[in-house]
PDB file of N, CA and C in Angstrom:
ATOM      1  N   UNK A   1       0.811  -1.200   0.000  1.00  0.00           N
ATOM      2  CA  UNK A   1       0.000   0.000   0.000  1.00  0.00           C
ATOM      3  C   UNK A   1       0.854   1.264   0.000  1.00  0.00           C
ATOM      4  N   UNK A   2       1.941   1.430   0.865  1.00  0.00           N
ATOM      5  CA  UNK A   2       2.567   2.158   0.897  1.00  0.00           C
ATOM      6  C   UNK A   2       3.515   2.695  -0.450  1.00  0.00           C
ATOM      7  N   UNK A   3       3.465   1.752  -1.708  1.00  0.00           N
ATOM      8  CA  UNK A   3       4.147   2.175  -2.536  1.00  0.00           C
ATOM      9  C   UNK A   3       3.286   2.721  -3.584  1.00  0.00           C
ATOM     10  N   UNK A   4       2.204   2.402  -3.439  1.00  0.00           N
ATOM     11  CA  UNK A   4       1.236   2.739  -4.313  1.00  0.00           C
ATOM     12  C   UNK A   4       0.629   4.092  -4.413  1.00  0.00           C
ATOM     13  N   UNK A   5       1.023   4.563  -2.949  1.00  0.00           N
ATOM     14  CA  UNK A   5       0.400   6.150  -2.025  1.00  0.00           C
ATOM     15  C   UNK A   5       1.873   7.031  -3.279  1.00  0.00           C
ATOM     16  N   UNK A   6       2.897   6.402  -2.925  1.00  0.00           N
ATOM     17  CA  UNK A   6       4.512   7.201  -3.265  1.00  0.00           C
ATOM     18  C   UNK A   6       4.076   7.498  -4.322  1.00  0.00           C
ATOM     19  N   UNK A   7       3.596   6.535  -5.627  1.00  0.00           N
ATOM     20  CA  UNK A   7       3.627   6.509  -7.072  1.00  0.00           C
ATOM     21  C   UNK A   7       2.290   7.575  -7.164  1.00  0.00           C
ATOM     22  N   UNK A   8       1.493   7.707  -6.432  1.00  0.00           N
ATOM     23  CA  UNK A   8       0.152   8.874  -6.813  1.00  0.00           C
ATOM     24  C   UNK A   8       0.856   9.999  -6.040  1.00  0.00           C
ATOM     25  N   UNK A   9       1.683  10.167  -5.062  1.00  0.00           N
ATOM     26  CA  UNK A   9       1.701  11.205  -4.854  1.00  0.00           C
ATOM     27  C   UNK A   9       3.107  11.906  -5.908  1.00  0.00           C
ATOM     28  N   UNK A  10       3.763  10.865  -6.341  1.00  0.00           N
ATOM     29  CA  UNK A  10       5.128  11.323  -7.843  1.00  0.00           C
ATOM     30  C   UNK A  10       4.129  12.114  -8.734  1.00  0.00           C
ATOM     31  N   UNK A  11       2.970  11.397  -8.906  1.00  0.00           N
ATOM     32  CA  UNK A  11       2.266  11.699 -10.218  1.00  0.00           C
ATOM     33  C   UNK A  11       1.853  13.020 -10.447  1.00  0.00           C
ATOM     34  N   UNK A  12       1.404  13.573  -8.395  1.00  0.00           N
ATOM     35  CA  UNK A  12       0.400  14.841  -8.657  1.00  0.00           C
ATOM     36  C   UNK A  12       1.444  15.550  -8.627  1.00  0.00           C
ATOM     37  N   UNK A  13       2.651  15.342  -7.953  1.00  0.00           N
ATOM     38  CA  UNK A  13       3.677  16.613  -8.034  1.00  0.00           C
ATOM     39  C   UNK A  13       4.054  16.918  -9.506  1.00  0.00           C
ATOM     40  N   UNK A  14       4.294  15.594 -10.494  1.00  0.00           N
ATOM     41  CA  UNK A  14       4.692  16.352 -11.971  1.00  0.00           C
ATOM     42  C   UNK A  14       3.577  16.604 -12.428  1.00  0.00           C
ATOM     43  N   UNK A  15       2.312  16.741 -12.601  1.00  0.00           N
ATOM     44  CA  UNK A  15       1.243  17.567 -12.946  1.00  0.00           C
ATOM     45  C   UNK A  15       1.618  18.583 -12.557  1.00  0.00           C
ATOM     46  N   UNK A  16       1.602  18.851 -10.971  1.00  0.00           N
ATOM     47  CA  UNK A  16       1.551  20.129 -10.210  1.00  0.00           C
ATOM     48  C   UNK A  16       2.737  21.491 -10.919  1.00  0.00           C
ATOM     49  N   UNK A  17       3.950  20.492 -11.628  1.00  0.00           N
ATOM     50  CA  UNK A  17       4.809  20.908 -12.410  1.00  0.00           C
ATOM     51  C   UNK A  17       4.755  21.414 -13.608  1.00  0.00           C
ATOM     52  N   UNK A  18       3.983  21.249 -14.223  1.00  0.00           N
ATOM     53  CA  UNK A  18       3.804  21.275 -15.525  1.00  0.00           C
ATOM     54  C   UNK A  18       2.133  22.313 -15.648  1.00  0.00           C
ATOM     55  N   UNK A  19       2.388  23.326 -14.556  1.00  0.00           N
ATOM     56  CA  UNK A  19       1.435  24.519 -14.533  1.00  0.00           C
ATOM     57  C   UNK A  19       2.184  25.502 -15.311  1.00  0.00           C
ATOM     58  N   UNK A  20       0.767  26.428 -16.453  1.00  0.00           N
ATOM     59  CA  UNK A  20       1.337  27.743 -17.022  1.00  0.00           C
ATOM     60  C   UNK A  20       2.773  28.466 -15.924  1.00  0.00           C
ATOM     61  N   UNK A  21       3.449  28.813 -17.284  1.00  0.00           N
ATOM     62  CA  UNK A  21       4.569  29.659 -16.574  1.00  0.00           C
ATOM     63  C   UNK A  21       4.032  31.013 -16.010  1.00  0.00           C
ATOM     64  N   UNK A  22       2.805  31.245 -16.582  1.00  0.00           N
ATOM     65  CA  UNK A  22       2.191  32.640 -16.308  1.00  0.00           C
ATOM     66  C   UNK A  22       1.499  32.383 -14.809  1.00  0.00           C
ATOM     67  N   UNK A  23       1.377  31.351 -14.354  1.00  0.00           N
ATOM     68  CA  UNK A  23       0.642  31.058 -13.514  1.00  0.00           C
ATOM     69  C   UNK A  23       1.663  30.907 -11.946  1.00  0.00           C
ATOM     70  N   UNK A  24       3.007  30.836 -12.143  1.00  0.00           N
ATOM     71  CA  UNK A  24       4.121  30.790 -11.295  1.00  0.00           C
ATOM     72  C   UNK A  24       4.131  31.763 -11.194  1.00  0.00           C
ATOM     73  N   UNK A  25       4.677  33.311 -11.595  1.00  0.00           N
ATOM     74  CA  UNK A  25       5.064  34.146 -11.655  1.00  0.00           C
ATOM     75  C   UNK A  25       3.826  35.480 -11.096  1.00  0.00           C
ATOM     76  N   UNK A  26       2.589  35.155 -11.451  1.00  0.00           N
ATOM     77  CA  UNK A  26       1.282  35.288 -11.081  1.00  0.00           C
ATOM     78  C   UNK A  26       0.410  36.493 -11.971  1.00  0.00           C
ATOM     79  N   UNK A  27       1.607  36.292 -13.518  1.00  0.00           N
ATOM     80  CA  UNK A  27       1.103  36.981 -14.263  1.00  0.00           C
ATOM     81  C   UNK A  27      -0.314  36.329 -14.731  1.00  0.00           C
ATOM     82  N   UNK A  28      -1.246  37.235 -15.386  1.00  0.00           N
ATOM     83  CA  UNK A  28      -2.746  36.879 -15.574  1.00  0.00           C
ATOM     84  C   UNK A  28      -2.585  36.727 -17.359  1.00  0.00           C
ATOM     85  N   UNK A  29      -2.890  35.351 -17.764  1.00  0.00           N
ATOM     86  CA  UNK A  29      -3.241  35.438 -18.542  1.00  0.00           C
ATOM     87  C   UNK A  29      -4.713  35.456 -19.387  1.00  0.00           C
ATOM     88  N   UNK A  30      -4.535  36.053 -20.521  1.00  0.00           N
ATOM     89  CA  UNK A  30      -6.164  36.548 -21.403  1.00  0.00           C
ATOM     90  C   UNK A  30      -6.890  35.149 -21.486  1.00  0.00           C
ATOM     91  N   UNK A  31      -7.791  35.434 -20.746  1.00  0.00           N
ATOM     92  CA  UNK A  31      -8.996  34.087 -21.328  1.00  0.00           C
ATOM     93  C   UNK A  31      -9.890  34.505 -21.947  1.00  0.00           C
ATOM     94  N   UNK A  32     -10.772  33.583 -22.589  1.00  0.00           N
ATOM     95  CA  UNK A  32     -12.062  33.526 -23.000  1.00  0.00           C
ATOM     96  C   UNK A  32     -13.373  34.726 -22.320  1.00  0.00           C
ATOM     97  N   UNK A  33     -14.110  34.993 -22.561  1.00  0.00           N
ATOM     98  CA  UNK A  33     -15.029  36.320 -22.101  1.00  0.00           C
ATOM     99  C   UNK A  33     -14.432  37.268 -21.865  1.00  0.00           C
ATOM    100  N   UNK A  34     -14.563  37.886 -20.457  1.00  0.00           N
ATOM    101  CA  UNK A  34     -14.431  39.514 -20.301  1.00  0.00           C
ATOM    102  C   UNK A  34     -12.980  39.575 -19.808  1.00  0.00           C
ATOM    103  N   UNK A  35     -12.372  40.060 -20.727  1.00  0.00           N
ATOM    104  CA  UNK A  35     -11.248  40.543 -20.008  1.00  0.00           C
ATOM    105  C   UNK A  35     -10.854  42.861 -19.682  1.00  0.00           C
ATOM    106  N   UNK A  36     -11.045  42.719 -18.568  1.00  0.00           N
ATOM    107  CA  UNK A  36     -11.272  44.331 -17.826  1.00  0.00           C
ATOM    108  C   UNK A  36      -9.882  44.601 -18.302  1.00  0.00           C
ATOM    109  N   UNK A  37     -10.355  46.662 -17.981  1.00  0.00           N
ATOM    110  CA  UNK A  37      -9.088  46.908 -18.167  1.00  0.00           C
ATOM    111  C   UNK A  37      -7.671  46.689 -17.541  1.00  0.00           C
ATOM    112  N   UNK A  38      -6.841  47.111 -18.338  1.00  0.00           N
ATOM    113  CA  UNK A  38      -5.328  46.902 -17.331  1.00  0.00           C
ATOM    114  C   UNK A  38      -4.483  47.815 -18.223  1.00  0.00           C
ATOM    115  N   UNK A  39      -3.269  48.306 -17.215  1.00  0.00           N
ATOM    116  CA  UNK A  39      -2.311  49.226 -17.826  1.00  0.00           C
ATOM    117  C   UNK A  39      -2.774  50.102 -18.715  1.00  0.00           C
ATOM    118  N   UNK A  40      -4.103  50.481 -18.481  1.00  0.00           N
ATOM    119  CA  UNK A  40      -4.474  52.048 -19.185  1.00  0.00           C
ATOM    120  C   UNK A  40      -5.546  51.128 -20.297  1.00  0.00           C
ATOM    121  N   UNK A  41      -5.320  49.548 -20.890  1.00  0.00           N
ATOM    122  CA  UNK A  41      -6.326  49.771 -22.492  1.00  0.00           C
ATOM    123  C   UNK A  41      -7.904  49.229 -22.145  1.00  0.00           C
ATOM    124  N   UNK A  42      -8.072  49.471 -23.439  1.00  0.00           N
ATOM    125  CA  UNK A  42      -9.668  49.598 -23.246  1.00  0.00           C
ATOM    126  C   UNK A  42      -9.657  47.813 -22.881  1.00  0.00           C
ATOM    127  N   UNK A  43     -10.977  47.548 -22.130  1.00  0.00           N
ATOM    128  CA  UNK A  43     -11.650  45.957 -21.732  1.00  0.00           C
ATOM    129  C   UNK A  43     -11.797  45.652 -22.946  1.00  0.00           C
ATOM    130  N   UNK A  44     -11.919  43.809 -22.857  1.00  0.00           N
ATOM    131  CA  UNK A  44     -12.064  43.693 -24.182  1.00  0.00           C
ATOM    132  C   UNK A  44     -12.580  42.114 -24.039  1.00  0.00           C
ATOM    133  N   UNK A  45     -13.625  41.661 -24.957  1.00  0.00           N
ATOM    134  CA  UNK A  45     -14.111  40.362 -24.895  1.00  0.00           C
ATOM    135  C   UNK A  45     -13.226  39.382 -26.052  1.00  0.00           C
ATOM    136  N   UNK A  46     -12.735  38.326 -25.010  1.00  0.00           N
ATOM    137  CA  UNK A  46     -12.323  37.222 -26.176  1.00  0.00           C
ATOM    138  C   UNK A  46     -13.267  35.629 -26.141  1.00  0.00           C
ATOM    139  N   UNK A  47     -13.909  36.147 -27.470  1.00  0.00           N
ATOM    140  CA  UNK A  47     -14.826  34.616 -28.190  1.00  0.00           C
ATOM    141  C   UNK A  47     -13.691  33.831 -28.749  1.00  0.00           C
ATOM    142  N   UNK A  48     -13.912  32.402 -27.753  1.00  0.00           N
ATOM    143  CA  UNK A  48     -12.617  31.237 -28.246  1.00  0.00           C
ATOM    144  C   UNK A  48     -13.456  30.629 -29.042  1.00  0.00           C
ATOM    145  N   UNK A  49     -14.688  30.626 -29.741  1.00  0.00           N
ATOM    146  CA  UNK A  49     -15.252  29.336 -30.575  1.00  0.00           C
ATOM    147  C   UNK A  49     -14.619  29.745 -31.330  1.00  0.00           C
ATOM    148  N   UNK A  50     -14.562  29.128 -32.834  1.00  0.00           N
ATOM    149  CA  UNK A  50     -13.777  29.585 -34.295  1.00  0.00           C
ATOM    150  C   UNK A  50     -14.856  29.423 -34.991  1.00  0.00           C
ATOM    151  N   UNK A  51     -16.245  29.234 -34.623  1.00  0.00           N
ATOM    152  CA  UNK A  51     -17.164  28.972 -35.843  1.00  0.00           C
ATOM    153  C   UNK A  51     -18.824  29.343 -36.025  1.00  0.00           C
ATOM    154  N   UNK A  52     -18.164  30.370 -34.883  1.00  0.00           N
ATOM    155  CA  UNK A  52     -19.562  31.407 -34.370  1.00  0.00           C
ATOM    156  C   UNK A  52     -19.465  32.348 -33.930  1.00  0.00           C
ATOM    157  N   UNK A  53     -21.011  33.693 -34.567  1.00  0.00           N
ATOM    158  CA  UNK A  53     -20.830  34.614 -34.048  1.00  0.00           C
ATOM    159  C   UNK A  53     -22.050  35.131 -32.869  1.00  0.00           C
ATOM    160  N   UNK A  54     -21.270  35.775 -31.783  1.00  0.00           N
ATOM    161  CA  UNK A  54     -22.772  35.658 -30.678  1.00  0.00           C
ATOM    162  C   UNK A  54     -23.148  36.778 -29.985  1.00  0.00           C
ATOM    163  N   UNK A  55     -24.025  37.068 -29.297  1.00  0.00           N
ATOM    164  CA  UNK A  55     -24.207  38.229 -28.712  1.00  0.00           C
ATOM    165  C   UNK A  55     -24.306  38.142 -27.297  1.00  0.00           C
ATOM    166  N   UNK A  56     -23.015  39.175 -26.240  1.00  0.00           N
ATOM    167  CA  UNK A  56     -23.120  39.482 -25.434  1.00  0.00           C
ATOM    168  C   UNK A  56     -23.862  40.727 -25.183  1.00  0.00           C
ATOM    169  N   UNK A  57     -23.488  40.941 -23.828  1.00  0.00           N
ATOM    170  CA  UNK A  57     -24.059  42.190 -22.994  1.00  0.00           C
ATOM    171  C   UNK A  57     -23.104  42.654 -22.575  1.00  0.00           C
ATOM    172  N   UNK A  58     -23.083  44.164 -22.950  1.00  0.00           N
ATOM    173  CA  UNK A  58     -22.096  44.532 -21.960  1.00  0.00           C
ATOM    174  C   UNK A  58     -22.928  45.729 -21.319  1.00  0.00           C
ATOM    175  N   UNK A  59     -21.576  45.766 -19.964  1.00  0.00           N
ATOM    176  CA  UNK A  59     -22.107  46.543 -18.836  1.00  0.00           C
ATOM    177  C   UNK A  59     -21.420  47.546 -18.989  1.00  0.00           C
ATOM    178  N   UNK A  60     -22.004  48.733 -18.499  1.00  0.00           N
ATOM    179  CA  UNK A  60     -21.125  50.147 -18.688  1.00  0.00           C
ATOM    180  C   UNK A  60     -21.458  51.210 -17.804  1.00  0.00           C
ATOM    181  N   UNK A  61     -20.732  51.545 -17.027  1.00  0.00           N
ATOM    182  CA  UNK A  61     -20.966  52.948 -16.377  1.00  0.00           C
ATOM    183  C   UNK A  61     -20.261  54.424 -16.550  1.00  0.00           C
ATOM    184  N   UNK A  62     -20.878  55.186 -16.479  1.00  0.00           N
ATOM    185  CA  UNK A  62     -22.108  55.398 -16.374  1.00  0.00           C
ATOM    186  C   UNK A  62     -23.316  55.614 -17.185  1.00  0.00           C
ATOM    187  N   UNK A  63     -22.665  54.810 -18.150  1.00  0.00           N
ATOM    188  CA  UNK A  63     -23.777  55.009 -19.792  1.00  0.00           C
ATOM    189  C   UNK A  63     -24.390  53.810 -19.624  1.00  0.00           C
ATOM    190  N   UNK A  64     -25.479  53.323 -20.656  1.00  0.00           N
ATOM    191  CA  UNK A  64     -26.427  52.225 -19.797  1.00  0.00           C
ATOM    192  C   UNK A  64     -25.497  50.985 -20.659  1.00  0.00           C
ATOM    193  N   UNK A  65     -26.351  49.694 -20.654  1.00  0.00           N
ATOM    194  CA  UNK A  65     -25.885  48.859 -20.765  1.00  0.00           C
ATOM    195  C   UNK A  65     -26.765  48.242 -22.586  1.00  0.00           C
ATOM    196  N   UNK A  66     -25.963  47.160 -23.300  1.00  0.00           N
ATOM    197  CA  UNK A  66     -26.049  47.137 -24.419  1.00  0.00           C
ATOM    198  C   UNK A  66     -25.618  45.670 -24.708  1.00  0.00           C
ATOM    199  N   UNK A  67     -25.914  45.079 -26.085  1.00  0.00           N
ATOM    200  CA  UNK A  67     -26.035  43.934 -27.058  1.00  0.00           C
ATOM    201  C   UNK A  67     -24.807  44.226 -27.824  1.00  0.00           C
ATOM    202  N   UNK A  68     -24.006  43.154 -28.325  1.00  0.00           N
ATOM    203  CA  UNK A  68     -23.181  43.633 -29.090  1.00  0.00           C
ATOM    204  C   UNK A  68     -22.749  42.065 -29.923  1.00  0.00           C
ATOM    205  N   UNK A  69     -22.546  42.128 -30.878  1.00  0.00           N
ATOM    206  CA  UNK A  69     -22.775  40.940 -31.824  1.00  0.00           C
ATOM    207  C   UNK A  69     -21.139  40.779 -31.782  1.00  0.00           C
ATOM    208  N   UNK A  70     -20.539  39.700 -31.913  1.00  0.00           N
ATOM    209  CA  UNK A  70     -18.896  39.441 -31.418  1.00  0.00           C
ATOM    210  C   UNK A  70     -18.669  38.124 -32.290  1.00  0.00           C
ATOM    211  N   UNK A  71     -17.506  38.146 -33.499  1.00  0.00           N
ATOM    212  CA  UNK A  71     -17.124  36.946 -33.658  1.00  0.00           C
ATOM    213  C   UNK A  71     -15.641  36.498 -33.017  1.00  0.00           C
ATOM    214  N   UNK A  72     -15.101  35.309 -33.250  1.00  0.00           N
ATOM    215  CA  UNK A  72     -14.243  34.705 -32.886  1.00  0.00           C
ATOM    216  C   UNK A  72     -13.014  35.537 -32.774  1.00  0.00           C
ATOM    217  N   UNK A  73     -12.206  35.263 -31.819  1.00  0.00           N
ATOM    218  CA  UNK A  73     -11.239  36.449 -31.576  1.00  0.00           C
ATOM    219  C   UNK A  73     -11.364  37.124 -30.121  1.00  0.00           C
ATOM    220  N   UNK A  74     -10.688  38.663 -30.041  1.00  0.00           N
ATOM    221  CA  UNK A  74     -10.819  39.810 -29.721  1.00  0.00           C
ATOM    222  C   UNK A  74     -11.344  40.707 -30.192  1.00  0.00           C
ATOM    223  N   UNK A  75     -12.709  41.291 -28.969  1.00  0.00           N
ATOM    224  CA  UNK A  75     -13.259  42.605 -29.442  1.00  0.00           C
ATOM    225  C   UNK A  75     -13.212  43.652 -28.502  1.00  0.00           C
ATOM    226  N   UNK A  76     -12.757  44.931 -28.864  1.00  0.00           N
ATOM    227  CA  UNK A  76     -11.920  45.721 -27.818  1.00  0.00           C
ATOM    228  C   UNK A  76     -13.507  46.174 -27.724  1.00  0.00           C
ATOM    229  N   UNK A  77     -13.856  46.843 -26.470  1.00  0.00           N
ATOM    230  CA  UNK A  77     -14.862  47.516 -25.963  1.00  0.00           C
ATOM    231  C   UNK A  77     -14.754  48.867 -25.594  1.00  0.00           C
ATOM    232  N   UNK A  78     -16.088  49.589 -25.448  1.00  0.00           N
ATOM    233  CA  UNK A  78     -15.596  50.934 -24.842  1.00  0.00           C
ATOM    234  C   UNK A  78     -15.190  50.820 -23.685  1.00  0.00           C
ATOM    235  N   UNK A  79     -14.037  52.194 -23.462  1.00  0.00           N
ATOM    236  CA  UNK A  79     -13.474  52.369 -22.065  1.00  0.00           C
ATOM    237  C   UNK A  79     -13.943  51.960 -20.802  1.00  0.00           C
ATOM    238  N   UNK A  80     -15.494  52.421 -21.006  1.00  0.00           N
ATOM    239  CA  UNK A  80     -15.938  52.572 -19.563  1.00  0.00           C
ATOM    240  C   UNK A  80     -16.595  51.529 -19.211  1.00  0.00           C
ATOM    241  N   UNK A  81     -16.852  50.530 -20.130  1.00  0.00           N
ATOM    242  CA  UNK A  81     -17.461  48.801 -19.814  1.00  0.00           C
ATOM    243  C   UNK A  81     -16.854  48.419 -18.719  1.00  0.00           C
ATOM    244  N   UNK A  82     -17.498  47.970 -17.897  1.00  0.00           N
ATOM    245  CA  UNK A  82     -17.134  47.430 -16.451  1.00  0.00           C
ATOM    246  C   UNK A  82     -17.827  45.863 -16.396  1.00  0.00           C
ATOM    247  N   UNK A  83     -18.326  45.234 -17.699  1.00  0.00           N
ATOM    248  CA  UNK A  83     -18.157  43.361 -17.601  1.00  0.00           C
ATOM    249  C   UNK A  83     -18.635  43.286 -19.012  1.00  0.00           C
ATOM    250  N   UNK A  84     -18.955  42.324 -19.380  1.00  0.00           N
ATOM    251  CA  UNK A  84     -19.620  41.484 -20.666  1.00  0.00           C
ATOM    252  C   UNK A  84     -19.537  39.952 -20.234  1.00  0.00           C
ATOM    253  N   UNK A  85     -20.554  39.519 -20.942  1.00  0.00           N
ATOM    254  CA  UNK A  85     -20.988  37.958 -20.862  1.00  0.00           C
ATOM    255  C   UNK A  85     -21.994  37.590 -21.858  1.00  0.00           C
ATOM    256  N   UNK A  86     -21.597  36.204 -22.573  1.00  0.00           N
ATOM    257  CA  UNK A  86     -22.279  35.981 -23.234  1.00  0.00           C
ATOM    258  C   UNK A  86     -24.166  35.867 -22.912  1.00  0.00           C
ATOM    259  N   UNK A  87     -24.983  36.001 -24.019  1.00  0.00           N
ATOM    260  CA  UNK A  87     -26.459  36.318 -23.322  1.00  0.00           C
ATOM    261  C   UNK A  87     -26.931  35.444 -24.356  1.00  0.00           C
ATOM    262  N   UNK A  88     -27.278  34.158 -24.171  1.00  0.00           N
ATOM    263  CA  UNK A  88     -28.092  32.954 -24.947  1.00  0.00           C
ATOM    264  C   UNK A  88     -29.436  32.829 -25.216  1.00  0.00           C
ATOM    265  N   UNK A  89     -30.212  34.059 -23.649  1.00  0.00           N
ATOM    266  CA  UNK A  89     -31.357  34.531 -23.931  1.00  0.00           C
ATOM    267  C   UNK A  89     -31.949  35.747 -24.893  1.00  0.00           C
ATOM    268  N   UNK A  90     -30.769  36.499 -25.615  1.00  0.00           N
ATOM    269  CA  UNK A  90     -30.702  37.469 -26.625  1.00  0.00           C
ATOM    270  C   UNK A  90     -31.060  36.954 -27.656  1.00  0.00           C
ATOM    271  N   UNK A  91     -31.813  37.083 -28.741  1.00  0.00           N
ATOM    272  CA  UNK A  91     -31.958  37.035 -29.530  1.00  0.00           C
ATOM    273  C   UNK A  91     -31.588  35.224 -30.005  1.00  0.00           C
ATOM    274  N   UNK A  92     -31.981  34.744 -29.399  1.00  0.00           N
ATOM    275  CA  UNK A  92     -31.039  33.374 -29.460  1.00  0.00           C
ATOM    276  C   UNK A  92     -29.767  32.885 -29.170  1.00  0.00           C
ATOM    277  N   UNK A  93     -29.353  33.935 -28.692  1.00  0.00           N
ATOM    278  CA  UNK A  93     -27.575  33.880 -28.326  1.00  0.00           C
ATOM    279  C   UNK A  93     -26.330  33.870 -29.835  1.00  0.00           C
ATOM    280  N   UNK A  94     -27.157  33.421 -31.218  1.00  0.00           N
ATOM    281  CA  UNK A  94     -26.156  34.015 -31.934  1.00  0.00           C
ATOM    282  C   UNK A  94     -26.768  35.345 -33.157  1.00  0.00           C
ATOM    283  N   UNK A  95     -25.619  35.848 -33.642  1.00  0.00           N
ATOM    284  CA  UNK A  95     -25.986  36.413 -34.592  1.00  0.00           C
ATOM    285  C   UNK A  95     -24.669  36.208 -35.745  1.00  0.00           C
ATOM    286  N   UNK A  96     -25.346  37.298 -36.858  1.00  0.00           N
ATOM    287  CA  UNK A  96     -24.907  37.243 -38.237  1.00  0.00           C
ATOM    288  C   UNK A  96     -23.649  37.839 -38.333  1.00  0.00           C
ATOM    289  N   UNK A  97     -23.659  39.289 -37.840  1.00  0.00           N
ATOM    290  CA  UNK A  97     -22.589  40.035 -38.190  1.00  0.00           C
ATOM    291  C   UNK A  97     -21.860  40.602 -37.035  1.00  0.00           C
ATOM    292  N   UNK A  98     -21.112  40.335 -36.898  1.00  0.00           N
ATOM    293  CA  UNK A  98     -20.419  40.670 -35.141  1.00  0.00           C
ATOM    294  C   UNK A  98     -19.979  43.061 -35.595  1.00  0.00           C
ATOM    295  N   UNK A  99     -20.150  43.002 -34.682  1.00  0.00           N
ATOM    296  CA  UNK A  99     -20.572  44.278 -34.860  1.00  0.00           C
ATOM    297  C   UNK A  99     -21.260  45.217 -34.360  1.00  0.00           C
ATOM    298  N   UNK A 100     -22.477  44.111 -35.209  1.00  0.00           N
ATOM    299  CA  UNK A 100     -23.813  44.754 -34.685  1.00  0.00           C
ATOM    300  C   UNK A 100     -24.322  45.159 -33.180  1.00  0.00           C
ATOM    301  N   UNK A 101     -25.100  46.143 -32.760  1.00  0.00           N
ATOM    302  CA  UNK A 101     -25.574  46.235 -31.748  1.00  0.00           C
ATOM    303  C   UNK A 101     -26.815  46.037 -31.555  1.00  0.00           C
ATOM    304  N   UNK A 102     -26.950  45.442 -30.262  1.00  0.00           N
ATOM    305  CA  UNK A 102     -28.781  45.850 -29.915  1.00  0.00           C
ATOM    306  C   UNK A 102     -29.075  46.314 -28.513  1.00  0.00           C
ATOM    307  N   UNK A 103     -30.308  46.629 -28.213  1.00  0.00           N
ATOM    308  CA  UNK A 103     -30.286  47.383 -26.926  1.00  0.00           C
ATOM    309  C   UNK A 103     -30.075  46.764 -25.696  1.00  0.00           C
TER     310      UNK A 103
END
């Protein structure tokens, strides 16, 4: 039993090893949805599908809040957006032309 504990606990330490380098250092890396501002640039939403385009919400103060049609990629937002998230109850959650806005 005892050798069996050694060999799971070898295992989780080289997993535990083989974490982002960004993640040691405790730099943040860009994911998927809302990424807020930093170092002065505008927030900005990143859609990881490659084969759709969809509509979030974004939040904004102190101007109101809004629809915004987004394909795959990065889409820089206005300054003052303070979140976005995808909205599946919008319009069906996708649309045609990323771009577009709705209210």
């Amino acid at each position: 039993m005892l050798g069996l504990a050694a060999v799971a606990l070898a295992g989780a330490l080289a997993f535990s090893a083989a974490a982002p380098a960004g993640a040691a250092t405790g730099q943040r890396i860009n994911g998927c949805g809302w990424n807020g501002r930093s170092s002065g640039k505008h927030p900005f939403y990143e859609h990881c599908a490659t084969n759709t385009n969809v509509w979030i919400q974004v939040k904004r103060f102190p101007r109101g809040n809004y629809h915004r049609c987004v394909g795959p990629g990065k889409t820089v937002l206005d300054i003052d957006a303070t979140g976005a998230w995808y909205d599946s109850g919008y319009r069906g959650g996708l649309c045609k032309h990323p771009g577009d806005t709705g209210s």
